[in-house]
Protein backbone atom coordinates (compact mmCIF):
# COMPACT_ATOMS: atom_id res chain seq x y z
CA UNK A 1 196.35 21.18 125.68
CA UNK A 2 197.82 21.67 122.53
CA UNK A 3 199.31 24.98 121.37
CA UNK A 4 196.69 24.55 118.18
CA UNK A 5 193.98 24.46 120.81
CA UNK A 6 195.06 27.45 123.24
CA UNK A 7 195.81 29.75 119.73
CA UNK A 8 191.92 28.82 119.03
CA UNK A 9 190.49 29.78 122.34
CA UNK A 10 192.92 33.23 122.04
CA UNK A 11 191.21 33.91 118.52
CA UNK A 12 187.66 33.06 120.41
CA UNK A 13 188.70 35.20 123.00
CA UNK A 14 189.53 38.29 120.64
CA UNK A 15 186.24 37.24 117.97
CA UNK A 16 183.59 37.57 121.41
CA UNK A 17 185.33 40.58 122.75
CA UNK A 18 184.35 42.34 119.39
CA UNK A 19 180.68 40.97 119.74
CA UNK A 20 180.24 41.98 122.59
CA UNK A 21 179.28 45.48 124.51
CA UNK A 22 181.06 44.94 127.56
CA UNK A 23 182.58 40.95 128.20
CA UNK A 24 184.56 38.53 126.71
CA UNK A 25 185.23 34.86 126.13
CA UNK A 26 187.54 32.22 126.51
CA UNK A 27 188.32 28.25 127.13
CA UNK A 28 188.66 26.36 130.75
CA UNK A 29 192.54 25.23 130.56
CA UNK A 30 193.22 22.35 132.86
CA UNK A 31 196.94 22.45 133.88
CA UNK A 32 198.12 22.36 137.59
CA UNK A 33 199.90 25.34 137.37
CA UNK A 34 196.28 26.82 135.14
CA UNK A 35 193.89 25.84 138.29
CA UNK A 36 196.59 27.57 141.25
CA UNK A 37 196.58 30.42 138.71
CA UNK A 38 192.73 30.63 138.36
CA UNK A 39 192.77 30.29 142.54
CA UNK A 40 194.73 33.16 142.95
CA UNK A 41 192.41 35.31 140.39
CA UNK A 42 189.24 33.93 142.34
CA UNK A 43 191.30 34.98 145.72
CA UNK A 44 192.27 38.07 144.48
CA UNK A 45 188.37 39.33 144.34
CA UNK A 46 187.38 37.37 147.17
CA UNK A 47 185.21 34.94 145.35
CA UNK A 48 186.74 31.88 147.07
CA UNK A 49 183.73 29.32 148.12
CA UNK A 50 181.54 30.20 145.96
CA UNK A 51 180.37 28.41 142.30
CA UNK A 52 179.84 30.13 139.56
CA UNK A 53 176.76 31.17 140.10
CA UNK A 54 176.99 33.05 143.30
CA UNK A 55 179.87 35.11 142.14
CA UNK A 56 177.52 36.54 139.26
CA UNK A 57 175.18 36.98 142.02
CA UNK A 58 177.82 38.79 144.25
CA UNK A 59 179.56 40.51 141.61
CA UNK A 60 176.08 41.95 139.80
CA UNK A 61 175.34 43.59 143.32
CA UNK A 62 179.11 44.95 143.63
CA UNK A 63 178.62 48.92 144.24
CA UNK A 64 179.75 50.72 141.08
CA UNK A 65 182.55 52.45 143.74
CA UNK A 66 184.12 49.21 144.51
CA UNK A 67 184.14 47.05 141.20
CA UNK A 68 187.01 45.63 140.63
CA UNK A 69 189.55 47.34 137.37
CA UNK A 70 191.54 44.36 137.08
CA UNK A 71 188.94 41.89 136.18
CA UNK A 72 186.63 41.39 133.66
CA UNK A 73 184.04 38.77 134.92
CA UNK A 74 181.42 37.80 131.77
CA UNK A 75 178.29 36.02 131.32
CA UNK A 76 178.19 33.83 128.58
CA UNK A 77 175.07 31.56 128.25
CA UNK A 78 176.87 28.15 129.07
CA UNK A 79 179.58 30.04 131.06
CA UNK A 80 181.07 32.84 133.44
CA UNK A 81 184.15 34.00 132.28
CA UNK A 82 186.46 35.86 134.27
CA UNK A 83 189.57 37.25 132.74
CA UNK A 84 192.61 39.59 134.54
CA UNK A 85 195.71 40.95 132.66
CA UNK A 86 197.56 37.27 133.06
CA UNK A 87 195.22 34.88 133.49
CA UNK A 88 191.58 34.03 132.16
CA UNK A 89 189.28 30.69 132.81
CA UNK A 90 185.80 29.62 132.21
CA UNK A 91 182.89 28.36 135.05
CA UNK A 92 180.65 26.53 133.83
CA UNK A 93 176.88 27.35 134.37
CA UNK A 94 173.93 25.25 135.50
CA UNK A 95 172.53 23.14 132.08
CA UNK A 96 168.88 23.91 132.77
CA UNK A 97 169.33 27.87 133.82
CA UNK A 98 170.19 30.90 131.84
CA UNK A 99 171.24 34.17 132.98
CA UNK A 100 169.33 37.37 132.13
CA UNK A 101 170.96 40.85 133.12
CA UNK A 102 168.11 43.42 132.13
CA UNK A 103 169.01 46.87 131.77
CA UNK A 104 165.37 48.95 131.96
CA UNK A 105 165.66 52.69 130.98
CA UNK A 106 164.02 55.68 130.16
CA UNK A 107 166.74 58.28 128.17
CA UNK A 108 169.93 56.29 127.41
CA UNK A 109 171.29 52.34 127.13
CA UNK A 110 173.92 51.10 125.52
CA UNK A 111 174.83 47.94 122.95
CA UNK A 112 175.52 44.80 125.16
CA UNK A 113 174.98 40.89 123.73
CA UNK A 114 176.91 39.60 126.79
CA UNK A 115 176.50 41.24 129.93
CA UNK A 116 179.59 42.29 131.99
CA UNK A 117 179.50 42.00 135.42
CA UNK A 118 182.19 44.74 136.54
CA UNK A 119 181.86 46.47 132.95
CA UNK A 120 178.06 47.00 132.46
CA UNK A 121 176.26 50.20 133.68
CA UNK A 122 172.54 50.72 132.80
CA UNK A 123 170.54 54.09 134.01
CA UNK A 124 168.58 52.79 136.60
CA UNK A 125 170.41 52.84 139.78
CA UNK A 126 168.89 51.16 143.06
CA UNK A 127 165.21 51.60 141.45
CA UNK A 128 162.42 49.79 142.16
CA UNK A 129 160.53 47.98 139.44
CA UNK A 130 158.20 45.23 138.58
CA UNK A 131 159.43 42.18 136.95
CA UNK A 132 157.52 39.60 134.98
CA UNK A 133 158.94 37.34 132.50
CA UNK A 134 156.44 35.23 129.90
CA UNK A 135 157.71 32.08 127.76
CA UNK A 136 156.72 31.41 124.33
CA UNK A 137 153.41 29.14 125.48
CA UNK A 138 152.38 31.68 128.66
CA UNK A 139 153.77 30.80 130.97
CA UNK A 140 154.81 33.25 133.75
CA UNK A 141 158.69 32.35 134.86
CA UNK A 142 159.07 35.37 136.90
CA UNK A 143 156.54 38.28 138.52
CA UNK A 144 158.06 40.03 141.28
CA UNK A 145 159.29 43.20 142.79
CA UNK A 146 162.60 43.69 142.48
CA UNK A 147 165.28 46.60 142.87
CA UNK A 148 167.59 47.03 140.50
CA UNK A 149 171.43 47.19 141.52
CA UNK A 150 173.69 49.89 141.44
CA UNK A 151 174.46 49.01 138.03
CA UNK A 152 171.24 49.94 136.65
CA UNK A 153 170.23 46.23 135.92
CA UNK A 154 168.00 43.55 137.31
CA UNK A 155 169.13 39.60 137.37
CA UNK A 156 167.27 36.99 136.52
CA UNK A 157 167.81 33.00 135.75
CA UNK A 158 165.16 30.87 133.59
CA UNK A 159 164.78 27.98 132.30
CA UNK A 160 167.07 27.31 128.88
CA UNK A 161 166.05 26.70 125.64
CA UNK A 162 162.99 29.02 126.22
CA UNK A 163 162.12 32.83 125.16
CA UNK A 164 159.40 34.79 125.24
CA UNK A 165 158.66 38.38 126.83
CA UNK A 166 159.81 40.67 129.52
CA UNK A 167 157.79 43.47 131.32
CA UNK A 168 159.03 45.73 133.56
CA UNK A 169 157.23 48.48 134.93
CA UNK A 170 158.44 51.44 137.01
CA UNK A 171 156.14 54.23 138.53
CA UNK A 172 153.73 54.65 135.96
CA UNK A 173 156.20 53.41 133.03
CA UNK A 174 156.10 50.44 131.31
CA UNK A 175 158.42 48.68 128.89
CA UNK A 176 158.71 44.85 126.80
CA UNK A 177 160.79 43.41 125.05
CA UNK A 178 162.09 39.76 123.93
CA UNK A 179 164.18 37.16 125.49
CA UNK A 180 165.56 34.06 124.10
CA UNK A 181 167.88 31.52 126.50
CA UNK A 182 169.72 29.34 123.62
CA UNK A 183 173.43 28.85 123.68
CA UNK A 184 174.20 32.09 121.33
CA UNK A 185 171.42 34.33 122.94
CA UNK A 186 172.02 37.81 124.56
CA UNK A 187 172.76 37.65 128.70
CA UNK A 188 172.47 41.32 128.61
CA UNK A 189 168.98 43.15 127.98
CA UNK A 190 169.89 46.82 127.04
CA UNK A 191 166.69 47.46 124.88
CA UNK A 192 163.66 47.92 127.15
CA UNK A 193 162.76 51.04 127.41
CA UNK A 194 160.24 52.30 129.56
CA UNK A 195 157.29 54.56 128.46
């Protein structure tokens, strides 16, 4: 890779770290000594075996007490990114599922585009709420019960290239709000609140 090309992804890097609540960005590099450096990050928070979308799975549902302060792992619509202090690479995601990290609250949220997997913290803790997720034409993706994670937030793929309208409802509280699932569209749903 050319020096051009890694200055670019740095400058990506920096622009998406400003656009974002709590993640970042960055570029896959393919070098040998790249891929044993991107092993040892994936070692280093046990995340060995598993694609890219088990480790959001895993790392969503890591207690807030354990997260890891070395790594920042992001969700970017095409891509997980996981960055340290040395080292940063890029997974790439399914093509026909997008990531949804939905933050329901009642008093306080906070700004978030991208959601960050060992960054993010929404008010809900361990809460159990109702899920159900509408496209555009009516169709219902998702209606289940679900508990949120320590985090505060609730995980969700769908289908790409889609938006529409999430419910959740909690005791008797309700809340909506919009999704989209395009290549520049929010991972991280701070805005519903529930009334």
């Amino acid at each position: 890779m050319g020096k051009g090309v890694q200055v670019t992804a740095g400058a990506l890097l920096a622009g998406a770290l400003l656009l974002t609540g709590c993640s970042s960005d960055s570029e896959e590099h393919h070098s040998d000594a790249t891929e044993t450096s991107v092993q040892g990050l994936i070692e280093t928070h046990g995340l060995q075996g598993m694609d890219a979308v088990e480790m959001i799975d895993h790392l969503d549902r890591v207690p807030l007490a354990e997260r890891p302060t070395d790594l920042i792992a992001s969700v970017m619509p095409e891509q997980l990114v996981l960055a340290s202090a040395a080292e940063e690479t890029a997974l790439e995601l399914p093509e026909d599922s997008f990531y949804l990290s939905i933050a329901p609250f009642i008093n306080q949220t906070h700004e978030c585009h991208f959601h960050s997997l060992t960054t993010c913290v929404g008010e809900m803790s361990e809460e159990d709420v109702h899920v159900t997720i509408t496209d555009e034409s009516g169709e219902v993706l998702v209606d289940e019960q679900r508990s949120t994670f320590d985090n505060g937030f609730v995980g969700v793929w769908v289908p790409v290239d889609t938006s529409g309208t999430i419910e959740i409802s909690y005791e008797d509280l309700t809340g909506t709000t919009e999704f989209a699932s395009d290549d520049e569209a929010a991972t991280c749903i701070t805005d519903l609140q529930l009334t």
